[in-house]
Protein backbone atom coordinates (compact mmCIF):
# COMPACT_ATOMS: atom_id res chain seq x y z
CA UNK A 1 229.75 199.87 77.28
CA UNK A 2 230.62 196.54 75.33
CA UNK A 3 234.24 197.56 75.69
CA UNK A 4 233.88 197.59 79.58
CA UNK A 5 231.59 194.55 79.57
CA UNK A 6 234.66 192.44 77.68
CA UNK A 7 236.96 194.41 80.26
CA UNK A 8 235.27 192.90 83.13
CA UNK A 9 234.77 189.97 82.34
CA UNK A 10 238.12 188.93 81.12
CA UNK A 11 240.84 190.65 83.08
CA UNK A 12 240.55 188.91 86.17
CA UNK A 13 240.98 185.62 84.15
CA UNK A 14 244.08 186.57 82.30
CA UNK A 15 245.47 188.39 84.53
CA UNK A 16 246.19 185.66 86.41
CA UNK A 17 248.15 184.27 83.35
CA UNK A 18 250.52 187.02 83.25
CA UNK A 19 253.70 187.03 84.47
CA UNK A 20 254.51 188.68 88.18
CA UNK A 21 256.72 191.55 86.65
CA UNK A 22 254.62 193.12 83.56
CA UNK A 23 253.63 196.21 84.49
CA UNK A 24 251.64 198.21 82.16
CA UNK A 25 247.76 198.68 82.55
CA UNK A 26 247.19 196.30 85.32
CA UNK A 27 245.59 196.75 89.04
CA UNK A 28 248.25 197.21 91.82
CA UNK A 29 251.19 198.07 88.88
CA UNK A 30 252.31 200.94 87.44
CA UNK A 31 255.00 202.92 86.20
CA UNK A 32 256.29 203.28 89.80
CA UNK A 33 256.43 199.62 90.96
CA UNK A 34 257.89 198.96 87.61
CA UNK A 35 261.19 201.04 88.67
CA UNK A 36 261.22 200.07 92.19
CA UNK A 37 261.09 196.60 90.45
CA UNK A 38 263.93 197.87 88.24
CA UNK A 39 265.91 199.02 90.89
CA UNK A 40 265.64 195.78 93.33
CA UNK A 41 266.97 193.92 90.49
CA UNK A 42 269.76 196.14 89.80
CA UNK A 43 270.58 195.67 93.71
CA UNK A 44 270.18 192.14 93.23
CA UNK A 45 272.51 191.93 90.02
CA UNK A 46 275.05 193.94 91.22
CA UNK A 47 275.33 192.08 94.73
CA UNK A 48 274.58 195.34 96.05
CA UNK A 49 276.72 197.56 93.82
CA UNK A 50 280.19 195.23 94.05
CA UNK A 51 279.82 194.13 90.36
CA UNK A 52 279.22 195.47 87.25
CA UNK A 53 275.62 194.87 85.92
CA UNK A 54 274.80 195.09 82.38
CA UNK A 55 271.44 195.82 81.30
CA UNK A 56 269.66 194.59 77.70
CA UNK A 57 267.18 197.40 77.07
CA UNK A 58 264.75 197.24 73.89
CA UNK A 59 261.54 198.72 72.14
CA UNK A 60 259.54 197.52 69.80
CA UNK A 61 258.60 199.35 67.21
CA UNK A 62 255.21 200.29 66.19
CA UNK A 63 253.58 198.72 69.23
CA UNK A 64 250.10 198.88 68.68
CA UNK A 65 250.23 199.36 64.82
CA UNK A 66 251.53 195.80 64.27
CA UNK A 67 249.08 193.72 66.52
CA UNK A 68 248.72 191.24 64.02
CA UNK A 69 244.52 189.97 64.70
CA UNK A 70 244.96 186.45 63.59
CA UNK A 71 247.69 185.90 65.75
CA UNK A 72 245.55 187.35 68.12
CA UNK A 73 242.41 185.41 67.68
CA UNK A 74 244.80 182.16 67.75
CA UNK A 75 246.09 183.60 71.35
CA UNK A 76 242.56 184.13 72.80
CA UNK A 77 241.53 180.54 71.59
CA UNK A 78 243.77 178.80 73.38
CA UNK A 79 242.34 180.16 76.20
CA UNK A 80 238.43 180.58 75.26
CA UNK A 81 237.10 177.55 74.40
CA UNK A 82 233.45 179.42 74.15
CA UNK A 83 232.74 180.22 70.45
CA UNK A 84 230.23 182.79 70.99
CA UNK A 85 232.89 184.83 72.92
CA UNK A 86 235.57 184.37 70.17
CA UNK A 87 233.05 185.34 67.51
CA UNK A 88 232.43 188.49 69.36
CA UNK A 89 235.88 188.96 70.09
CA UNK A 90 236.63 188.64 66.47
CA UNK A 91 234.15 191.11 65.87
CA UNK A 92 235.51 193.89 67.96
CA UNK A 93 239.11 193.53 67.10
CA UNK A 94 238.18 193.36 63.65
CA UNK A 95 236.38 196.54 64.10
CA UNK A 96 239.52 198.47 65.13
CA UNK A 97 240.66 200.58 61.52
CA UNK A 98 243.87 200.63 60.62
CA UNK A 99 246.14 201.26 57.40
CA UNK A 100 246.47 197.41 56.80
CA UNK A 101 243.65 194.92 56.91
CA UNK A 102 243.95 192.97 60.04
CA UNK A 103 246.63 195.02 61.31
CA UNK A 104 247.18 196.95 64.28
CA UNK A 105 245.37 198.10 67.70
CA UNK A 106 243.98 201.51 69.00
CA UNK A 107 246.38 203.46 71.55
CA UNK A 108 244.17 204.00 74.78
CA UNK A 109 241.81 201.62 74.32
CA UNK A 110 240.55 200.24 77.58
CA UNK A 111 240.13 196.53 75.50
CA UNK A 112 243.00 196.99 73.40
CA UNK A 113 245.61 197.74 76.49
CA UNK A 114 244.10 193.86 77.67
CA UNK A 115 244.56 192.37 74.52
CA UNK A 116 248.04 193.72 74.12
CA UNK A 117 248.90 192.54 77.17
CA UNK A 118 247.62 188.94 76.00
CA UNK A 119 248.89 189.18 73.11
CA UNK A 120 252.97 189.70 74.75
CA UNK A 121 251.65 187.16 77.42
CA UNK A 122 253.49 184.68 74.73
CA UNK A 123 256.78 187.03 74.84
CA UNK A 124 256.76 187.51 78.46
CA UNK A 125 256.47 183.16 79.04
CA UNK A 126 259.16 182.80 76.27
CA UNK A 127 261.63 185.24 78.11
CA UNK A 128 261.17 183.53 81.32
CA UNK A 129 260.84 179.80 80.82
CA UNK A 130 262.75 179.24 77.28
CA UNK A 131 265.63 182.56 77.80
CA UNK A 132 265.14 181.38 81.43
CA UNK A 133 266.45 185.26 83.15
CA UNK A 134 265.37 185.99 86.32
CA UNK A 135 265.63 189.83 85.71
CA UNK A 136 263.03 191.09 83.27
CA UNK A 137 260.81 193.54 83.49
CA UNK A 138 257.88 195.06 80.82
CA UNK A 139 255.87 197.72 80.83
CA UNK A 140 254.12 197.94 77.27
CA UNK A 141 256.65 198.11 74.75
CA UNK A 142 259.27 198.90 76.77
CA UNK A 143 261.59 195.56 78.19
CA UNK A 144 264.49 195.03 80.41
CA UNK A 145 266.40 192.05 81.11
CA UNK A 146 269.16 192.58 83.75
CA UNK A 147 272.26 190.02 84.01
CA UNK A 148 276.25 190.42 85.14
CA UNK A 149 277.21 189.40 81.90
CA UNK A 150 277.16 191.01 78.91
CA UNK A 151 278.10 188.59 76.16
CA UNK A 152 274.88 186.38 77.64
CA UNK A 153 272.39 189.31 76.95
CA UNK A 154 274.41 189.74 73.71
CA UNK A 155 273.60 185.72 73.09
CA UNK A 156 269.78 186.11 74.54
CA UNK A 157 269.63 189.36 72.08
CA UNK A 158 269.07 187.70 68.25
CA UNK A 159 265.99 184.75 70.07
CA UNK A 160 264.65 187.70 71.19
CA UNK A 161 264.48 189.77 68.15
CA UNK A 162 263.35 186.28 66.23
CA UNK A 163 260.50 185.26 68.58
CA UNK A 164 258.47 188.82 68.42
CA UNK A 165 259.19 188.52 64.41
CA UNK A 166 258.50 185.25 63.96
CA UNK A 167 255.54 184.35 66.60
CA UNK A 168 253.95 188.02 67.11
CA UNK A 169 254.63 189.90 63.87
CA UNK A 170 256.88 192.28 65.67
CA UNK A 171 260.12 193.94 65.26
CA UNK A 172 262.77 195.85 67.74
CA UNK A 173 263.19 199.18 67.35
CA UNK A 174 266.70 199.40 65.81
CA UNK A 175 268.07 202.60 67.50
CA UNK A 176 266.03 201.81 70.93
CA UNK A 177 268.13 198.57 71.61
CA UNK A 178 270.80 198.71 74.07
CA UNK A 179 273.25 196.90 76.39
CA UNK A 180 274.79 199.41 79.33
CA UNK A 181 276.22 199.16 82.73
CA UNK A 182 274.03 200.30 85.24
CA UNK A 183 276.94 202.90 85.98
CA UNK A 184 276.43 204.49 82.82
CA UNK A 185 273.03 205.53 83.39
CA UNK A 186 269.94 203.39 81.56
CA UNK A 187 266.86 205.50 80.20
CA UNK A 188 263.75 203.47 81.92
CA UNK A 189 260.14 204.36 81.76
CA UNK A 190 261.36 208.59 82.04
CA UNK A 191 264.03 208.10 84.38
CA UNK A 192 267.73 207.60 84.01
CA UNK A 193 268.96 204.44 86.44
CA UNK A 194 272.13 204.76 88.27
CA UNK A 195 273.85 202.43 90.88
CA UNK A 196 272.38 204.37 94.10
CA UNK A 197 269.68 207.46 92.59
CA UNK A 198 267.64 207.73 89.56
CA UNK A 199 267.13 211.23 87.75
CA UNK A 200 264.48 212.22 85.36
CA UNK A 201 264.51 212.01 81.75
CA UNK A 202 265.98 215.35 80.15
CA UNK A 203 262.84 215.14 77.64
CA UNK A 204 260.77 214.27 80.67
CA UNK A 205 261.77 217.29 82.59
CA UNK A 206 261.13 219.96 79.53
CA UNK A 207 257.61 217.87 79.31
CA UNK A 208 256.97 218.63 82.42
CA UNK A 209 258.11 222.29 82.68
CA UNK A 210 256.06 223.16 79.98
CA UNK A 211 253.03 221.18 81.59
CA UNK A 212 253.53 223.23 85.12
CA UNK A 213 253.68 226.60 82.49
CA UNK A 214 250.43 226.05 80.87
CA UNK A 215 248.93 224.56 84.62
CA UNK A 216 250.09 227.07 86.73
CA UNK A 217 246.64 227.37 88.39
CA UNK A 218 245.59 223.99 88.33
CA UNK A 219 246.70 222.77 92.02
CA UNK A 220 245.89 218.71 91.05
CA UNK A 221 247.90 219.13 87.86
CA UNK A 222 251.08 220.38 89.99
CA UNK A 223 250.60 217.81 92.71
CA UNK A 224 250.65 214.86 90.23
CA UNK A 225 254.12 216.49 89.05
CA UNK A 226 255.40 216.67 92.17
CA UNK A 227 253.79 213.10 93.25
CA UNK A 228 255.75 211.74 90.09
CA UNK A 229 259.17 213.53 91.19
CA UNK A 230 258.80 211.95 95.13
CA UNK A 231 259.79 208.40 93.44
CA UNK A 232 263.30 209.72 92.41
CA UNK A 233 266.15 212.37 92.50
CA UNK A 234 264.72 215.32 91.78
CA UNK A 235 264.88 218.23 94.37
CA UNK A 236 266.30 220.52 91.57
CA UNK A 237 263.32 220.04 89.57
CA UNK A 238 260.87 220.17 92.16
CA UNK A 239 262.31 223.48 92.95
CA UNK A 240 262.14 225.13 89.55
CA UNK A 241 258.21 224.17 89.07
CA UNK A 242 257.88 225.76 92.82
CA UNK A 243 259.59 228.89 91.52
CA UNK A 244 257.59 228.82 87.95
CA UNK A 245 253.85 228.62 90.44
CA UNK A 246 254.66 230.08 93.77
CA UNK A 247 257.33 232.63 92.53
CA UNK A 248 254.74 233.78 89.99
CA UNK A 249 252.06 233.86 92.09
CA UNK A 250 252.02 237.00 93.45
């Protein structure tokens, strides 16, 4: 109940902080607008698909394990000048357990998904008003930053990796940091981005396979599959899970 009470009462107000295109665990986003986002961009970049457009990709590592509190705390009182919130504030982040003292957020925590989303508020401002690109997008850990030219992301690239170490606590993860034509195909939020179709995820599509195996029965379960594949190129796919349920049905 407290954790819905602090919901409440606080979304609304810093939501209205956040940038336009941050995506994760907000009302009226999603994983969906986030690559229709992603794909009006590329559009955009490309000038329609007559130029090359290069794409910065990056993850940081450990998300929710290295929400540092104090940095935290610092965040939420520049905004909350109330002390009696902060000290209750204080007390429920505190509260989350961790390996390290002071260290680190619960995955799936209705409060936590706000505070993380405070918390790379400060990221998400830096990107667009000291980097100063047009194109980004971020949905939890997960960040793009579109751009014709690829020695300017490879410029933007080392800020980047210095802010979230420096002001957050947080590092990229090493092997999840790319810079790829659109052309080539970029790995997004479980689908692969090309110029004019986007194609799901080879791990996404066993996921899923083996989801519609053990959920044969369960009609909602197939329907949200299906609902997920409608928002890309998959007619292949959607044909194999209505072989596994329909062609086993009788």
């Amino acid at each position: 109940m407290l954790h819905h009470a602090i919901y409440r009462n606080l979304y609304p107000f810093f939501d209205r902080t956040f940038i336009f295109d941050s995506y994760s665990c907000r009302l009226n986003k999603g994983t969906h607008k986030s690559i229709n986002r992603f794909q009006s961009f590329a559009y955009k970049v490309s000038k329609n698909h007559t130029q090359t457009a290069w794409i910065l990709k990056c993850d940081i590592r450990k998300f929710f394990d290295n929400i540092d509190h104090e940095i935290l705390l610092a965040i939420l009182g520049r905004y909350i000048k109330n002390q009696d919130i902060l000290w209750l504030l204080d007390g429920v982040i505190d509260s989350f357990s961790s390996n390290r003292l002071g260290i680190g957020l619960p995955l799936g925590n209705l409060t936590s998904q706000l505070l993380v989303n405070i918390y790379m508020n400060e990221f998400d401002q830096f990107v667009k008003h000291k980097i100063k690109t047009k194109y980004y997008i971020r949905y939890a850990d997960d960040f793009v930053i579109l751009f014709e030219d690829k020695k300017w992301l490879e410029k933007i690239l080392p800020k980047i990796s210095e802010f979230l170490q420096s002001k957050l606590g947080l590092k990229l993860h090493a092997d999840k940091v790319s810079i790829k034509t659109l052309a080539s195909g970029v790995d997004f939020l479980g689908w692969v981005h090309f110029p004019d179709y986007r194609s799901v995820r080879t791990t996404t599509k066993k996921r899923m396979l083996r989801g519609v195996q053990r959920n044969r029965k369960k009609d909602e379960s197939i329907q949200s599959y299906l609902g997920l594949l409608s928002h890309g190129n998959a007619k292949g796919l959607e044909w194999k899970i209505g072989e596994l349920v329909y062609g086993n049905s009788e």
